[in-house]
Protein backbone atom coordinates (compact mmCIF):
# COMPACT_ATOMS: atom_id res chain seq x y z
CA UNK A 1 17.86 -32.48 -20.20
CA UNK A 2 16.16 -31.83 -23.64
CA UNK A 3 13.22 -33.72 -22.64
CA UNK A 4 9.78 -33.54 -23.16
CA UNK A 5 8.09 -32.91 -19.67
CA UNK A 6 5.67 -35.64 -18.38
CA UNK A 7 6.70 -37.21 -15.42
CA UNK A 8 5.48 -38.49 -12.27
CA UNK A 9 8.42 -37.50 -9.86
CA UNK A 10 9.39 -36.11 -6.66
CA UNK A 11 10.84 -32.28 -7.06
CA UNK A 12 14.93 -32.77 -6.95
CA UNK A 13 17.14 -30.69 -8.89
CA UNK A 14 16.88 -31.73 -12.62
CA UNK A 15 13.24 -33.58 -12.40
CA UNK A 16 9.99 -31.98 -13.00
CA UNK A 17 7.16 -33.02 -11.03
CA UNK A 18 3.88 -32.82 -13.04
CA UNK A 19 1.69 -35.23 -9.80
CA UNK A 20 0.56 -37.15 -13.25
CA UNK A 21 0.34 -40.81 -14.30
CA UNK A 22 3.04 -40.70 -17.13
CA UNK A 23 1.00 -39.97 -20.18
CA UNK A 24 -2.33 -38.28 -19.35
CA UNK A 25 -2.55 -34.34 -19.71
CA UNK A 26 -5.38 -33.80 -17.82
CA UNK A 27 -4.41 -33.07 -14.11
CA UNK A 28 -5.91 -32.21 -11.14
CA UNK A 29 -3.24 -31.07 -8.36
CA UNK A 30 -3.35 -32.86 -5.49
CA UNK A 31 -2.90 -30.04 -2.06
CA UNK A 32 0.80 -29.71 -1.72
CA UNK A 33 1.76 -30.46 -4.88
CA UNK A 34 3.24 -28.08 -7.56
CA UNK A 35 4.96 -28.45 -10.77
CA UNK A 36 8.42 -27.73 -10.71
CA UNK A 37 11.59 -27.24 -12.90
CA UNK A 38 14.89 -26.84 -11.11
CA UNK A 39 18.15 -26.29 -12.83
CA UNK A 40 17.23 -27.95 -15.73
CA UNK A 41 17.93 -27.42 -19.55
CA UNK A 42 15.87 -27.97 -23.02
CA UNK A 43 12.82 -28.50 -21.46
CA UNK A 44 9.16 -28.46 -23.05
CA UNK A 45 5.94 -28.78 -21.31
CA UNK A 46 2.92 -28.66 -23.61
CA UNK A 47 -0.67 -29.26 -23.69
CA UNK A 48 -1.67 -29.64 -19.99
CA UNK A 49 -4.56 -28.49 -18.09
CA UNK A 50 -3.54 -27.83 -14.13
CA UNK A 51 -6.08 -27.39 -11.88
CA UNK A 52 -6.59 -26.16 -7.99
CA UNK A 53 -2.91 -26.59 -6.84
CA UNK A 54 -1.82 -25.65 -3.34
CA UNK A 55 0.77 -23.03 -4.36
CA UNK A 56 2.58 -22.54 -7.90
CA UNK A 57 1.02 -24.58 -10.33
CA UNK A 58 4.58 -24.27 -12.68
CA UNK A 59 7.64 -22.89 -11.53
CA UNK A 60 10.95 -22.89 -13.62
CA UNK A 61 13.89 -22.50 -11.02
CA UNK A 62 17.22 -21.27 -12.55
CA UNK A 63 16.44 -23.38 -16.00
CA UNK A 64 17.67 -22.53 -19.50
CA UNK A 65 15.67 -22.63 -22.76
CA UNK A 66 12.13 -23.76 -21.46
CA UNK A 67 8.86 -23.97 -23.68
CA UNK A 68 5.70 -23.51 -22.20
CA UNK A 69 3.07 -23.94 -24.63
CA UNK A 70 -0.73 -24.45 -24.32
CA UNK A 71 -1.00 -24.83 -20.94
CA UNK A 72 -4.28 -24.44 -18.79
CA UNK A 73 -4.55 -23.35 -15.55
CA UNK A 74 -7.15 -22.92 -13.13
CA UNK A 75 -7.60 -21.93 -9.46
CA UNK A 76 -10.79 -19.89 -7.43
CA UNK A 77 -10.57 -16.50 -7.52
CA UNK A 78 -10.37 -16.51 -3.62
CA UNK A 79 -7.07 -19.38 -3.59
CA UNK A 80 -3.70 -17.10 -2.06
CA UNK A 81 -0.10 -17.76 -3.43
CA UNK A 82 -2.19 -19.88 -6.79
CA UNK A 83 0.75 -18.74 -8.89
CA UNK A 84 0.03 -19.86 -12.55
CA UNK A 85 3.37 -19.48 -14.26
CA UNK A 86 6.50 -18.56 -12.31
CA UNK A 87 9.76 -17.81 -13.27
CA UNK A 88 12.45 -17.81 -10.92
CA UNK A 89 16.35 -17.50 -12.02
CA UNK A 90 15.83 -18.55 -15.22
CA UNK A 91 16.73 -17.53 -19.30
CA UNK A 92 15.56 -18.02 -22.67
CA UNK A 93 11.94 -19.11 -21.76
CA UNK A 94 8.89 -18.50 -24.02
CA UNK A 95 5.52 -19.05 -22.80
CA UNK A 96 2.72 -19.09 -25.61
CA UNK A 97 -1.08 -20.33 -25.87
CA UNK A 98 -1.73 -20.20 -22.26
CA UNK A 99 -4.91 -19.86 -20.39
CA UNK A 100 -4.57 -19.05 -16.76
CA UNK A 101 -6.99 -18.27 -14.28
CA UNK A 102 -6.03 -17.95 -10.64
CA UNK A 103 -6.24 -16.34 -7.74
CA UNK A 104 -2.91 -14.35 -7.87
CA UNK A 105 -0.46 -13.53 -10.25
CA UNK A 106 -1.07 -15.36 -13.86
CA UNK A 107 2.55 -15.02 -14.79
CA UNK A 108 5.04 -14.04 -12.62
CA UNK A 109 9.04 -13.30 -13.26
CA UNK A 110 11.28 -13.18 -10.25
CA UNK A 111 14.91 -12.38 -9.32
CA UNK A 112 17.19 -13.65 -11.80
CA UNK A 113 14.96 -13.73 -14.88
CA UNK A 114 15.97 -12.55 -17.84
CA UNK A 115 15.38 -13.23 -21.98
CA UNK A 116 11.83 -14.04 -21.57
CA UNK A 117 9.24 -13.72 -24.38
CA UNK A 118 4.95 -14.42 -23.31
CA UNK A 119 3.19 -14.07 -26.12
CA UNK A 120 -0.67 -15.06 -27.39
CA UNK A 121 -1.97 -15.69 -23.77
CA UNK A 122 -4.99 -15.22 -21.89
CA UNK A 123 -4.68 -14.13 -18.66
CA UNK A 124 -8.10 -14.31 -16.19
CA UNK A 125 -9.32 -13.21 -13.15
CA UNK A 126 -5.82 -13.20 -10.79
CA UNK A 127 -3.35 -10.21 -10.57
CA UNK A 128 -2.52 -10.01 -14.40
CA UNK A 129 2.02 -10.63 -14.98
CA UNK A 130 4.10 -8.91 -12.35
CA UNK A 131 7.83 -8.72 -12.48
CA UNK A 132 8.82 -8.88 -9.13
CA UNK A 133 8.90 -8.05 -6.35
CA UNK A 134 12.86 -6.98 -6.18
CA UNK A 135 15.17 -5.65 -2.99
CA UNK A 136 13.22 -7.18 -0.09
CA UNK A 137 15.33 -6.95 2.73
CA UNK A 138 17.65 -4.99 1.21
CA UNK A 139 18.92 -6.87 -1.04
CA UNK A 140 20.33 -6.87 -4.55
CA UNK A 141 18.45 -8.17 -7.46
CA UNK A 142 17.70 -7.80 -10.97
CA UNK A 143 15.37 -8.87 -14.14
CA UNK A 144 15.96 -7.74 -17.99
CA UNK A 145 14.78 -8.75 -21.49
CA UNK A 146 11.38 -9.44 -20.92
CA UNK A 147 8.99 -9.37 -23.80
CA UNK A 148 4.96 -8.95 -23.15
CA UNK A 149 3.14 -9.16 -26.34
CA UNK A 150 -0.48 -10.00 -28.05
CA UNK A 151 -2.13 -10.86 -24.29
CA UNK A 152 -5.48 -10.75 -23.60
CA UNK A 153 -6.36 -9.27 -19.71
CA UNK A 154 -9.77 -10.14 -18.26
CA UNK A 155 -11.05 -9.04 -14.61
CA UNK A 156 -7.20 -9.08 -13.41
CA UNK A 157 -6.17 -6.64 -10.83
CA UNK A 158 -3.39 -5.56 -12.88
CA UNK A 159 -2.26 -6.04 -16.56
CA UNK A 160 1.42 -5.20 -16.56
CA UNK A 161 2.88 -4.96 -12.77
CA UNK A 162 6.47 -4.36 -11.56
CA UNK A 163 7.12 -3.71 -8.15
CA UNK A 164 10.46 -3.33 -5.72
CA UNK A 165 11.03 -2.89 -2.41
CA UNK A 166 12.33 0.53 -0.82
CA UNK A 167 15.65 -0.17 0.22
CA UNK A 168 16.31 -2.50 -2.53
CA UNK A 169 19.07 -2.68 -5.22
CA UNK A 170 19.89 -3.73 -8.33
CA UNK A 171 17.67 -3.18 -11.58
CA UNK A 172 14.72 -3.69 -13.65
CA UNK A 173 15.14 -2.80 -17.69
CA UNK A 174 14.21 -3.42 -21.07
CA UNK A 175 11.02 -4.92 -20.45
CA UNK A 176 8.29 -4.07 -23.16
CA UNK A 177 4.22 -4.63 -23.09
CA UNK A 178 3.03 -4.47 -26.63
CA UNK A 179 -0.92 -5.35 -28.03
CA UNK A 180 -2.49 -5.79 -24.78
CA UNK A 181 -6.45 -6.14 -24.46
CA UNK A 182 -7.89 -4.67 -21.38
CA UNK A 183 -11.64 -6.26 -20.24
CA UNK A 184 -12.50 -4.87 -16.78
CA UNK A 185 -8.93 -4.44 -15.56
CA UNK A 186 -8.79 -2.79 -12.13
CA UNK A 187 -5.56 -0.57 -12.70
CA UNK A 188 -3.67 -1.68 -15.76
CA UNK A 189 -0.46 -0.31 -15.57
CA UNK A 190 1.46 -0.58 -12.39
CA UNK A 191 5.19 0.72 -11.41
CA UNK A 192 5.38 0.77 -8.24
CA UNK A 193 8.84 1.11 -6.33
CA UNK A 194 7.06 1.74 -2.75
CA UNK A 195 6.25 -2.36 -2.40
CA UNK A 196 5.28 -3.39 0.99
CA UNK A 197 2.88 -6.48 1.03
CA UNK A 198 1.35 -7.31 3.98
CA UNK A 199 1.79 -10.69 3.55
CA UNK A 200 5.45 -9.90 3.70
CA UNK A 201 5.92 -7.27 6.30
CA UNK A 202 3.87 -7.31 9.32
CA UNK A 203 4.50 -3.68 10.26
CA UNK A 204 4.77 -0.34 7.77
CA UNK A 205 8.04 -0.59 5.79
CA UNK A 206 10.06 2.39 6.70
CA UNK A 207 11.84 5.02 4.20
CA UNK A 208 14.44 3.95 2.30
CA UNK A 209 16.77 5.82 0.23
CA UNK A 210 18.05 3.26 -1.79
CA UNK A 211 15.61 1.80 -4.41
CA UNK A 212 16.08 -0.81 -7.22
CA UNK A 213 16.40 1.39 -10.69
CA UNK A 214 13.73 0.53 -12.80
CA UNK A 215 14.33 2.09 -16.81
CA UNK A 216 13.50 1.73 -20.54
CA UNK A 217 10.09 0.46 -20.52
CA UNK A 218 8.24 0.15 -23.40
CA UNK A 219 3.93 -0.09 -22.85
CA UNK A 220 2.63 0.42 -26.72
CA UNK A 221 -0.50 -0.42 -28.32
CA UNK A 222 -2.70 -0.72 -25.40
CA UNK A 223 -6.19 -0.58 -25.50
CA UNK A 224 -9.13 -1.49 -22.89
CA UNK A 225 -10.95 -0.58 -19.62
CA UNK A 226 -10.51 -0.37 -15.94
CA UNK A 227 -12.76 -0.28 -13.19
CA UNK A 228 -10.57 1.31 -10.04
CA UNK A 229 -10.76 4.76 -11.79
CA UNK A 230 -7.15 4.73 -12.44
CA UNK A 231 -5.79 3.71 -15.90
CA UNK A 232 -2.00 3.95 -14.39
CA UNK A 233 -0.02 4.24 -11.50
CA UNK A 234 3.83 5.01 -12.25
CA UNK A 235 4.92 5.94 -8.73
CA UNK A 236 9.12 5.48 -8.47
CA UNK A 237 11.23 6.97 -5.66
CA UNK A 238 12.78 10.70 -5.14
CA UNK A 239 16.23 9.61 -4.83
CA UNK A 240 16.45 6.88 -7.94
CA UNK A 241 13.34 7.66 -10.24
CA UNK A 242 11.84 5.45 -13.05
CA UNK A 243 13.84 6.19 -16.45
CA UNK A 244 13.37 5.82 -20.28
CA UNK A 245 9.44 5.18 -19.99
CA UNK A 246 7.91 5.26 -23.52
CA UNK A 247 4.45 5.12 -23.40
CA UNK A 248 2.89 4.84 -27.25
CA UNK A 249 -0.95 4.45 -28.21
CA UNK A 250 -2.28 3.58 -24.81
CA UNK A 251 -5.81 3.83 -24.67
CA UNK A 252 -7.24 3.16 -21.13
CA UNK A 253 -11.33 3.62 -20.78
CA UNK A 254 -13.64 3.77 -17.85
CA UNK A 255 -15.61 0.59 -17.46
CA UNK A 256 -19.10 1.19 -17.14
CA UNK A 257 -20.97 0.11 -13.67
CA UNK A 258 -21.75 -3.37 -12.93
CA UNK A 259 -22.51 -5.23 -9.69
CA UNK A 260 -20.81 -8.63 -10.74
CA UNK A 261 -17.47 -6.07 -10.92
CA UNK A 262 -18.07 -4.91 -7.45
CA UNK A 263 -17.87 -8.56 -6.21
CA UNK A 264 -15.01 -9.14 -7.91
CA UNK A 265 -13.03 -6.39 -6.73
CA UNK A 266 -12.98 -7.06 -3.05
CA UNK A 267 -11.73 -4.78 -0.75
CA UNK A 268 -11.11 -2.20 -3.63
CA UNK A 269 -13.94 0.35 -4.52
CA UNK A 270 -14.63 0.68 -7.97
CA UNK A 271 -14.47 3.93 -9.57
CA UNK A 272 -18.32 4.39 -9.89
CA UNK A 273 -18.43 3.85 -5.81
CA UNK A 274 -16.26 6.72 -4.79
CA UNK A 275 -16.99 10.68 -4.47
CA UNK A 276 -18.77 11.73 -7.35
CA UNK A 277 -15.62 14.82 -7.88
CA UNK A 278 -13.01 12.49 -8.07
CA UNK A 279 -12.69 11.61 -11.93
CA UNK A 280 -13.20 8.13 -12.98
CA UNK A 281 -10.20 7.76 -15.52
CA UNK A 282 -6.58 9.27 -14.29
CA UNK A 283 -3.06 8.45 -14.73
CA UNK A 284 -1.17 8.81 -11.11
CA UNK A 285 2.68 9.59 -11.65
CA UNK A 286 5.58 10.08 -9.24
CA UNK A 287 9.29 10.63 -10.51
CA UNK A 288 8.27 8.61 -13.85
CA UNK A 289 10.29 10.35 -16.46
CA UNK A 290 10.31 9.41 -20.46
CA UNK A 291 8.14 10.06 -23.35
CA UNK A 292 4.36 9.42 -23.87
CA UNK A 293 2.67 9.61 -27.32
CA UNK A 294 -1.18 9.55 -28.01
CA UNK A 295 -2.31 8.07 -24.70
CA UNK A 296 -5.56 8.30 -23.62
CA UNK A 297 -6.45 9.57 -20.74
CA UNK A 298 -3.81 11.71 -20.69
CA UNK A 299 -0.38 10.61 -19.12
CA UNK A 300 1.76 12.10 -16.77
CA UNK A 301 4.97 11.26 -17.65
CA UNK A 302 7.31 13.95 -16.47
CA UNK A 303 5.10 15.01 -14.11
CA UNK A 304 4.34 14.45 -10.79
CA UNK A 305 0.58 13.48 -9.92
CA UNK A 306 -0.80 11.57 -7.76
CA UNK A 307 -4.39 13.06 -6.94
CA UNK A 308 -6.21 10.59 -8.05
CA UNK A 309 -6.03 6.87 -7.98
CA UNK A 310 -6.42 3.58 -6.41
């Protein structure tokens, strides 16, 4: 407890495992390895540069007052379940001056998160942050407090992502995204309470009526380009819809055509490789009610639209 992280040590409940010689801060993951807080308190990591890990290259398991500072992380584009940053059942955690680059989601925040700030990062290639996902199986969950600010976006799939599973309960809320740089951003701004990953579910996930209540999000000052042809995709259930949304100088352009972006988006057509009617630059909305205030291309908050899109 209280201790400044750099250890050598197998993963047990109050020991971090950093697969280091005590001392150096250069590492290269060995496969199988990832470096993990569990239930600890008063913990700093700083300065290290983690590359190619099997899975999660940091995850903080129900910890308490955690500093992650000027970390850099590194994984192929291609490499699944390459985690950078993951938060799982843990409070009062800031993240600063980080550089990740992976193959899924830069930063994530799971079940059980709450009172997190991530500030002055740089978040590349990947999936962008996600909060989630919430209610698989049913079941009851929730995250809160979580504060996005002054983070740079560049050729992730997302930039701000939250995402629950029908049939889910519990709650998402006051979670706010504010000065975020967009480069080449496939869809920036994702809600998206219809979650099914393949990965998870083998077969179609069936209706659900129940739905994990997602409310008072704040997105402001966000400026940039995407290259799926849609800026936003707000989509939240019939029966418990998406509440207190502000949305507040957004400003979400087209990127222009570029092969390199094609290879980077995979599966996913860019916007300049669909049917020349269907407009390159669209917010898609369903049951997302709040307020929006000079957002560019213009929002649909409040209204339901979803005719364009990924």
């Amino acid at each position: 407890r209280g201790r400044r992280s750099r250890h050598s040590a197998g993963v047990a409940p109050g020991n971090i495992n950093m697969g280091v010689i005590p001392g150096t801060t250069n590492i290269n993951v060995t496969p199988g390895n990832t470096d993990t807080d569990a239930r600890s308190e008063g913990v700093e990591v700083a300065g290290l540069q983690l590359v190619n890990a099997a899975f999660y290259h940091v995850a903080l398991v129900d910890c308490t007052r955690v500093r992650l500072e000027g970390l850099r992380i590194q994984a192929p584009l291609s490499s699944k379940n390459t985690d950078g940053i993951t938060l799982i059942g843990s409070s009062q955690v800031v993240v600063r001056w980080c550089h990740v680059d992976t193959g899924d989601d830069n930063c994530a925040i799971k079940e059980g998160t709450h009172n997190v700030l991530v500030e002055e990062c740089t978040f590349w290639n990947g999936h962008g942050s996600s909060i989630g996902s919430i209610g698989e199986g049913s079941a009851w969950g929730q995250v809160h407090h979580v504060v996005m600010r002054n983070i740079v976006f560049n050729g992730t799939h997302s930039a701000a992502r939250l995402k629950s599973w029908q049939g889910g309960r519990g709650f998402i809320s006051d979670i706010s995204y504010t000065n975020l740089r967009l480069i080449d951003v496939r869809c920036p701004l994702v809600v998206d309470q219809f979650y099914c990953a393949s990965s998870q579910h083998k077969t179609p996930c069936r209706n659900r009526t129940d739905a994990v209540h997602i409310s008072r999000l704040l997105f402001a000052d966000v400026n940039g380009t995407q290259t799926s042809g849609a800026a936003a995709q707000l989509l939240c259930a019939d029966s418990v819809p998406c509440t207190d949304i502000l949305l507040q100088r957004v400003h979400i352009a087209a990127s222009q055509p570029s092969r390199q972006l094609e290879h980077l988006m995979g599966q996913t057509p860019p916007w300049w490789r669909r049917a020349k009617d269907i407009p390159n630059n669209t917010f898609k909305c369903w049951n997302a009610l709040g307020k929006q205030v000079d957002v560019s291309p213009q929002g649909c908050i409040g209204r339901n639209d979803i005719g364009h899109g990924l």
